[in-house]
N, C-alpha and C. Protein backbone atom coordinates (compact mmCIF):
# COMPACT_ATOMS: atom_id res chain seq x y z
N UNK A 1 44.28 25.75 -27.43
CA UNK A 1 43.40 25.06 -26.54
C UNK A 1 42.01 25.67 -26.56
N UNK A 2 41.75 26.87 -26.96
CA UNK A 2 40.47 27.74 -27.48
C UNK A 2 39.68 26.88 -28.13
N UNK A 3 40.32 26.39 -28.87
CA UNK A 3 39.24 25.65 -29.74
C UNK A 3 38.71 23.87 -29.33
N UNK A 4 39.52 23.59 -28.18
CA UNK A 4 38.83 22.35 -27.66
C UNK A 4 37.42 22.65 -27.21
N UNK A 5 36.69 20.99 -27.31
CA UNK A 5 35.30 21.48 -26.52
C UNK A 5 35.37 21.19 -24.89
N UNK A 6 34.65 21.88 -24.48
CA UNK A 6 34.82 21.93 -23.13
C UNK A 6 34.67 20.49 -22.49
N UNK A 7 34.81 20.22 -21.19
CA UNK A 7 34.73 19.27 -21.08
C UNK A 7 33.31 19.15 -20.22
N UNK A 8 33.24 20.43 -19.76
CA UNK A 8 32.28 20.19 -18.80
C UNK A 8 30.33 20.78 -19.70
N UNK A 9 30.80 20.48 -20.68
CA UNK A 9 29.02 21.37 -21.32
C UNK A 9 28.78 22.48 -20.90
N UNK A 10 29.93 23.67 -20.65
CA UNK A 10 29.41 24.81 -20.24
C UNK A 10 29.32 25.75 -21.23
N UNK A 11 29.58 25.28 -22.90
CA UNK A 11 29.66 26.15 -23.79
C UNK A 11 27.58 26.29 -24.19
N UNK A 12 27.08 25.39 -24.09
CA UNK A 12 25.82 25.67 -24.19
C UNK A 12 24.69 25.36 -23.34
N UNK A 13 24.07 26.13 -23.35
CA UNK A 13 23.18 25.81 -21.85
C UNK A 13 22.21 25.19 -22.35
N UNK A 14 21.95 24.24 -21.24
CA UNK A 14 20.45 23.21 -21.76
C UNK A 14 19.45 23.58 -20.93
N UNK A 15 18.13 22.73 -22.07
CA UNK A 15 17.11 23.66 -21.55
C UNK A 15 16.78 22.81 -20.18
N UNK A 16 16.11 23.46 -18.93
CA UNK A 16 15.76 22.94 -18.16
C UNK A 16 14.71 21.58 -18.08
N UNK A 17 15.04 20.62 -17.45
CA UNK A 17 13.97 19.41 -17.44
C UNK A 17 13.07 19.72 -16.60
N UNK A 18 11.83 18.90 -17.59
CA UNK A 18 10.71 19.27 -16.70
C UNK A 18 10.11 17.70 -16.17
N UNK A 19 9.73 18.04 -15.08
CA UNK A 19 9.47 16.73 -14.30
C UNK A 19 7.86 16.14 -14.93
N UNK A 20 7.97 15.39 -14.64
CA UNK A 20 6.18 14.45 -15.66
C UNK A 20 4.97 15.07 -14.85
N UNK A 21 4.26 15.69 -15.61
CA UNK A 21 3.43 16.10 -15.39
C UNK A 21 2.18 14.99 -15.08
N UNK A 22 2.23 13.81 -15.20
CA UNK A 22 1.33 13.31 -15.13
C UNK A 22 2.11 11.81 -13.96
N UNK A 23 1.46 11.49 -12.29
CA UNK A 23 2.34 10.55 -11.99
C UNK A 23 2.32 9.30 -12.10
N UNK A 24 3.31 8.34 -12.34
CA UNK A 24 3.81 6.83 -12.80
C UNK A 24 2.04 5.96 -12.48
N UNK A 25 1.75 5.61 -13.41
CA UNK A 25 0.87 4.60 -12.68
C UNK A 25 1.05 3.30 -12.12
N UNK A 26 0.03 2.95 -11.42
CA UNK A 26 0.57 1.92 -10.38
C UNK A 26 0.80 0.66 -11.30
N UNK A 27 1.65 -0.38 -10.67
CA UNK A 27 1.48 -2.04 -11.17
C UNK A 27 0.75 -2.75 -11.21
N UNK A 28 0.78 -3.86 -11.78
CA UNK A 28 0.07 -5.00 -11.91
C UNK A 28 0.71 -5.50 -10.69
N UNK A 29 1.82 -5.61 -10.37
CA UNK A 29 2.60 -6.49 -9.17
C UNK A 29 2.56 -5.78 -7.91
N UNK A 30 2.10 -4.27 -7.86
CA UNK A 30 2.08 -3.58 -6.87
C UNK A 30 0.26 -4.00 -6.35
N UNK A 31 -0.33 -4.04 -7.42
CA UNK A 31 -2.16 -4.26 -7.12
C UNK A 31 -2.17 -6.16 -6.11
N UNK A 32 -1.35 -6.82 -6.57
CA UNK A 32 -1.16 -8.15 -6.53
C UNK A 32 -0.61 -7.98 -4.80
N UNK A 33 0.34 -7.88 -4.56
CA UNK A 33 0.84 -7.34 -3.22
C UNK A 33 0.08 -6.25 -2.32
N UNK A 34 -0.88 -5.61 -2.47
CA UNK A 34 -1.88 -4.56 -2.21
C UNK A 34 -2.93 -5.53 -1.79
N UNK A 35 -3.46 -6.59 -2.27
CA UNK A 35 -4.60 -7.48 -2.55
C UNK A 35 -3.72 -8.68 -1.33
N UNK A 36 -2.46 -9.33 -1.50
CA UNK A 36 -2.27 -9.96 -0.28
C UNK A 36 -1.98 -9.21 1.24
N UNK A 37 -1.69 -7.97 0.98
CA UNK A 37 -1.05 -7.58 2.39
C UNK A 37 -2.60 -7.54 2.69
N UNK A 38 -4.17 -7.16 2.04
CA UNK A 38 -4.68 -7.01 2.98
C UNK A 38 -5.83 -8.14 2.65
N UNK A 39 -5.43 -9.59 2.32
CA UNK A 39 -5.51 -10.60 2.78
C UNK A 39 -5.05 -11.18 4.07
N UNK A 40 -3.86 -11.18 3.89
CA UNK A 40 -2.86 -11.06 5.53
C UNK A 40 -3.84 -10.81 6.65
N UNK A 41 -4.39 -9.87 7.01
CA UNK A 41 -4.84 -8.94 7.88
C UNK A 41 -5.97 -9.32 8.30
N UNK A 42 -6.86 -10.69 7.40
CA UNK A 42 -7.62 -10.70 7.14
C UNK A 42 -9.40 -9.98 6.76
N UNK A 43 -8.77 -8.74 6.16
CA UNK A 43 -9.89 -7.77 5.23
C UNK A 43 -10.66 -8.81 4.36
N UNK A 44 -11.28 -9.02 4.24
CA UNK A 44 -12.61 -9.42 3.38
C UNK A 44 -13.24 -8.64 2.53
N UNK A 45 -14.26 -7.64 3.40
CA UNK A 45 -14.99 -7.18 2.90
C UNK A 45 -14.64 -5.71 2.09
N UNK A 46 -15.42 -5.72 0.97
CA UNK A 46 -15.08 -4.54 0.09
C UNK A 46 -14.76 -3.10 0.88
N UNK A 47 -15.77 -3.24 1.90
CA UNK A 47 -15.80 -1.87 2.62
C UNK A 47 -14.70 -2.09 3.55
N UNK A 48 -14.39 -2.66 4.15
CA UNK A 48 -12.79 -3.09 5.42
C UNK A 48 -11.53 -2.92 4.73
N UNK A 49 -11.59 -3.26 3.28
CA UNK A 49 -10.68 -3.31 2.38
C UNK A 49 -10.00 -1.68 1.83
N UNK A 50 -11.72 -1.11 1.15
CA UNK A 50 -11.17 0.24 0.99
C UNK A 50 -10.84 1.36 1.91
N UNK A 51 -11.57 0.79 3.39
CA UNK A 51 -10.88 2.07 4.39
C UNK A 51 -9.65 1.11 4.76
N UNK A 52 -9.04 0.30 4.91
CA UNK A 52 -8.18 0.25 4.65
C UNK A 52 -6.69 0.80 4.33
N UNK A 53 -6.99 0.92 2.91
CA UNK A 53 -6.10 1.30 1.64
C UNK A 53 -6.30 3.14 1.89
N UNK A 54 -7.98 3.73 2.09
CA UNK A 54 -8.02 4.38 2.35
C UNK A 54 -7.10 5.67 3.57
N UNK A 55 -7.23 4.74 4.34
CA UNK A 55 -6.61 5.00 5.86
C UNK A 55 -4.91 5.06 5.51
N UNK A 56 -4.35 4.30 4.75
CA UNK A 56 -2.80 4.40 4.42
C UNK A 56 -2.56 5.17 3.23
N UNK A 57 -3.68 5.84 2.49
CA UNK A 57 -3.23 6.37 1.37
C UNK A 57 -3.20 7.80 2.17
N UNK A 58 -4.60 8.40 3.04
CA UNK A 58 -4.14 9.41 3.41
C UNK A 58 -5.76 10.14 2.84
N UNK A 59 -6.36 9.44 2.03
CA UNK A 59 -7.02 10.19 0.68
C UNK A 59 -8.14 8.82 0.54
N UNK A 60 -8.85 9.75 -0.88
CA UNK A 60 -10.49 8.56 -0.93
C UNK A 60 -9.50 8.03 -2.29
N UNK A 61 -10.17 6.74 -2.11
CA UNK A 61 -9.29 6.05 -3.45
C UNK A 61 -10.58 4.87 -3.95
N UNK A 62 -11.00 5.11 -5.18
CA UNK A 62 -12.14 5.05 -5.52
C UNK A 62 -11.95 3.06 -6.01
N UNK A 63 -10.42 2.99 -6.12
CA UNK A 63 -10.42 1.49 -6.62
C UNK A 63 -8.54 1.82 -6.46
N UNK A 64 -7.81 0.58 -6.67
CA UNK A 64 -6.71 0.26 -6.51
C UNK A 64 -5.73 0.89 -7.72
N UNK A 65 -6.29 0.75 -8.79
CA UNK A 65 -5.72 1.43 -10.26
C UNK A 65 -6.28 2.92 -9.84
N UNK A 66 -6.23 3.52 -9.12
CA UNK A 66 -6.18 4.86 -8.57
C UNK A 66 -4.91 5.27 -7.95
N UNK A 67 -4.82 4.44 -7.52
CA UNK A 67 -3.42 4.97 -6.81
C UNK A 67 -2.36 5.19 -7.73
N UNK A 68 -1.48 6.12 -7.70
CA UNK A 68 0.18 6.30 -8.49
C UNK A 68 0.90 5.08 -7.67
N UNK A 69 1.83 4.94 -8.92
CA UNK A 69 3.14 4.28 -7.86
C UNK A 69 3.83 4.34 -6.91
N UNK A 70 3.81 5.57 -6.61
CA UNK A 70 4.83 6.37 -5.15
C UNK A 70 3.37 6.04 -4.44
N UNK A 71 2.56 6.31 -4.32
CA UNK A 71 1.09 5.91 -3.61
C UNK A 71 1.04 4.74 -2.91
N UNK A 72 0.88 3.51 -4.10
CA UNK A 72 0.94 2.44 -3.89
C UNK A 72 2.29 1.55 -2.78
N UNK A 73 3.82 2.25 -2.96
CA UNK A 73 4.69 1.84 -1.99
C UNK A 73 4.48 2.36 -0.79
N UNK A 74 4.29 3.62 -0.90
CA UNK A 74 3.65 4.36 0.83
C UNK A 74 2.67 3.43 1.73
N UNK A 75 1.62 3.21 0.66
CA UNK A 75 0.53 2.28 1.28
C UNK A 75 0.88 0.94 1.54
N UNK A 76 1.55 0.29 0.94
CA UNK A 76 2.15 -1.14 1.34
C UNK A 76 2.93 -0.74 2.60
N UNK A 77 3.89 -0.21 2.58
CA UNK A 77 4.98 0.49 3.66
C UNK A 77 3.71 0.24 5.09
N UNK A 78 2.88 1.62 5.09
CA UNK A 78 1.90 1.64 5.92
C UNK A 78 1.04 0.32 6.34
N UNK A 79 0.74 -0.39 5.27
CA UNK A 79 0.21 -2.15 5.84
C UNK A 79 1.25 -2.46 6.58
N UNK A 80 2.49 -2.56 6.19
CA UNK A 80 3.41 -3.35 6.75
C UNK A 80 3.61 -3.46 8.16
N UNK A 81 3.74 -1.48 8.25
CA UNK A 81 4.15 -1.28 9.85
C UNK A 81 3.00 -1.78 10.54
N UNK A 82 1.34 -1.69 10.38
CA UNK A 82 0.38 -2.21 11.16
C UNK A 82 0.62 -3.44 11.56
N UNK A 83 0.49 -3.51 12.87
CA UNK A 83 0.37 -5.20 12.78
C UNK A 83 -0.61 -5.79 12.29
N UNK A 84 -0.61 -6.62 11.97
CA UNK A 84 -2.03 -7.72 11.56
C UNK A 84 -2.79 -8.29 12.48
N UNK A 85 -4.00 -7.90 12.80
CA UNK A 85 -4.61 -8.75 13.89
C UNK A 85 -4.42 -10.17 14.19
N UNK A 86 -4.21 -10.36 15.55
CA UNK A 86 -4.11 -11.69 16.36
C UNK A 86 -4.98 -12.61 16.10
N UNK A 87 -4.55 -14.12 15.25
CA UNK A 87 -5.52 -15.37 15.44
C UNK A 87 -5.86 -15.37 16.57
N UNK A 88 -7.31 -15.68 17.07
CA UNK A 88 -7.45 -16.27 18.11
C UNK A 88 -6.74 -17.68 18.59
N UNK A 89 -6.38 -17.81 19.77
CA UNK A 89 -5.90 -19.48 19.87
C UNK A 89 -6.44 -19.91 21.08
N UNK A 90 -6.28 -21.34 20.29
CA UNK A 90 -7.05 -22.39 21.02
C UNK A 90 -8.18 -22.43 20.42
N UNK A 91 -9.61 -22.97 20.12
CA UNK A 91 -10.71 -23.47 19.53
C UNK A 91 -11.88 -22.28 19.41
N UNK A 92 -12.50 -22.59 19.26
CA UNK A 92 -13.80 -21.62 18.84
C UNK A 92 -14.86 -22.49 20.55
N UNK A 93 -14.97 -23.27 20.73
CA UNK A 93 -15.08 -23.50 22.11
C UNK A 93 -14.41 -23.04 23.31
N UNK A 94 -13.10 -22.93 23.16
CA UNK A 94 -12.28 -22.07 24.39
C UNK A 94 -12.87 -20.17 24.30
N UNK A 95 -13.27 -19.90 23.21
CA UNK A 95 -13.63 -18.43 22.77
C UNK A 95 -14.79 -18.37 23.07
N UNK A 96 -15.34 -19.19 23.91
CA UNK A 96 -17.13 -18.89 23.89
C UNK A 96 -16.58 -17.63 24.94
N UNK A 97 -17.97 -17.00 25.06
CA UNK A 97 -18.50 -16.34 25.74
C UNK A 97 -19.23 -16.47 27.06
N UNK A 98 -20.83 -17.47 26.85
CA UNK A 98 -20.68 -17.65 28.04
C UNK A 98 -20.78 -18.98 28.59
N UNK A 99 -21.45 -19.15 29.42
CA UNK A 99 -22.29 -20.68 30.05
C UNK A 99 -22.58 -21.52 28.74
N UNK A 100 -22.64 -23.15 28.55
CA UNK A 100 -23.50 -23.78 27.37
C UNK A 100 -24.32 -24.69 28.73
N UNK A 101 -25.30 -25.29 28.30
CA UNK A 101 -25.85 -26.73 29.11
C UNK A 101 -24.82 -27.21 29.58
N UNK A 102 -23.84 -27.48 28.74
CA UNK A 102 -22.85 -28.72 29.30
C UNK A 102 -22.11 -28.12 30.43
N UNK A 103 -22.00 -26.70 30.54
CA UNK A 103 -21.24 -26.02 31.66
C UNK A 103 -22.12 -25.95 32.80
N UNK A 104 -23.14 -26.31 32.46
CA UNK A 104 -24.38 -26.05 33.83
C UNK A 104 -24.70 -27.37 34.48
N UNK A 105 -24.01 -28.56 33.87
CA UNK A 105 -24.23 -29.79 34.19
C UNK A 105 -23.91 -30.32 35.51
């Protein structure tokens, strides 16, 4: 039985793995979902957009293909839990502010 091979690979030791030195870059489908969640929310503007992304990454993120992949799910995760700001309801007339003529009539 000496001469069977082991069963378990303990006759030679392997070399240790080394983890990637460099991390996963992000998706095309992760940038796509990144771009609606903060549509959703209604972000617009470039600057609302990157503090944003900013604000859930943790960090300055100079454009979206910046982020790693583990990055990019954290930050979706983080949109998610935010709520999305409230439509106003009812009209853009019920939302005035103050008096018009017609209220002074």
């Amino acid at each position: 039985m000496s001469d069977d091979l082991s069963l378990f690979g303990d006759d030679e030791p392997e070399a240790p793995t080394e983890a990637p030195s460099e991390p996963t870059p992000i998706s095309d489908w992760q940038i796509d979902l990144l771009r609606k969640a903060l549509d959703a929310r209604g972000l617009i503007s470039m600057t609302e957009r990157q503090q944003a992304i900013e604000t859930a990454a943790e960090r300055q993120v100079e454009s979206l293909r910046a982020l790693s992949h583990h990055e990019a799910l954290a930050v979706l995760s983080r949109l998610g839990q935010a709520p999305a700001p409230k439509s106003p309801s009812g009209s853009a007339w019920d939302q005035r502010d103050g008096d018009t003529w017609i209220d002074r009539l």
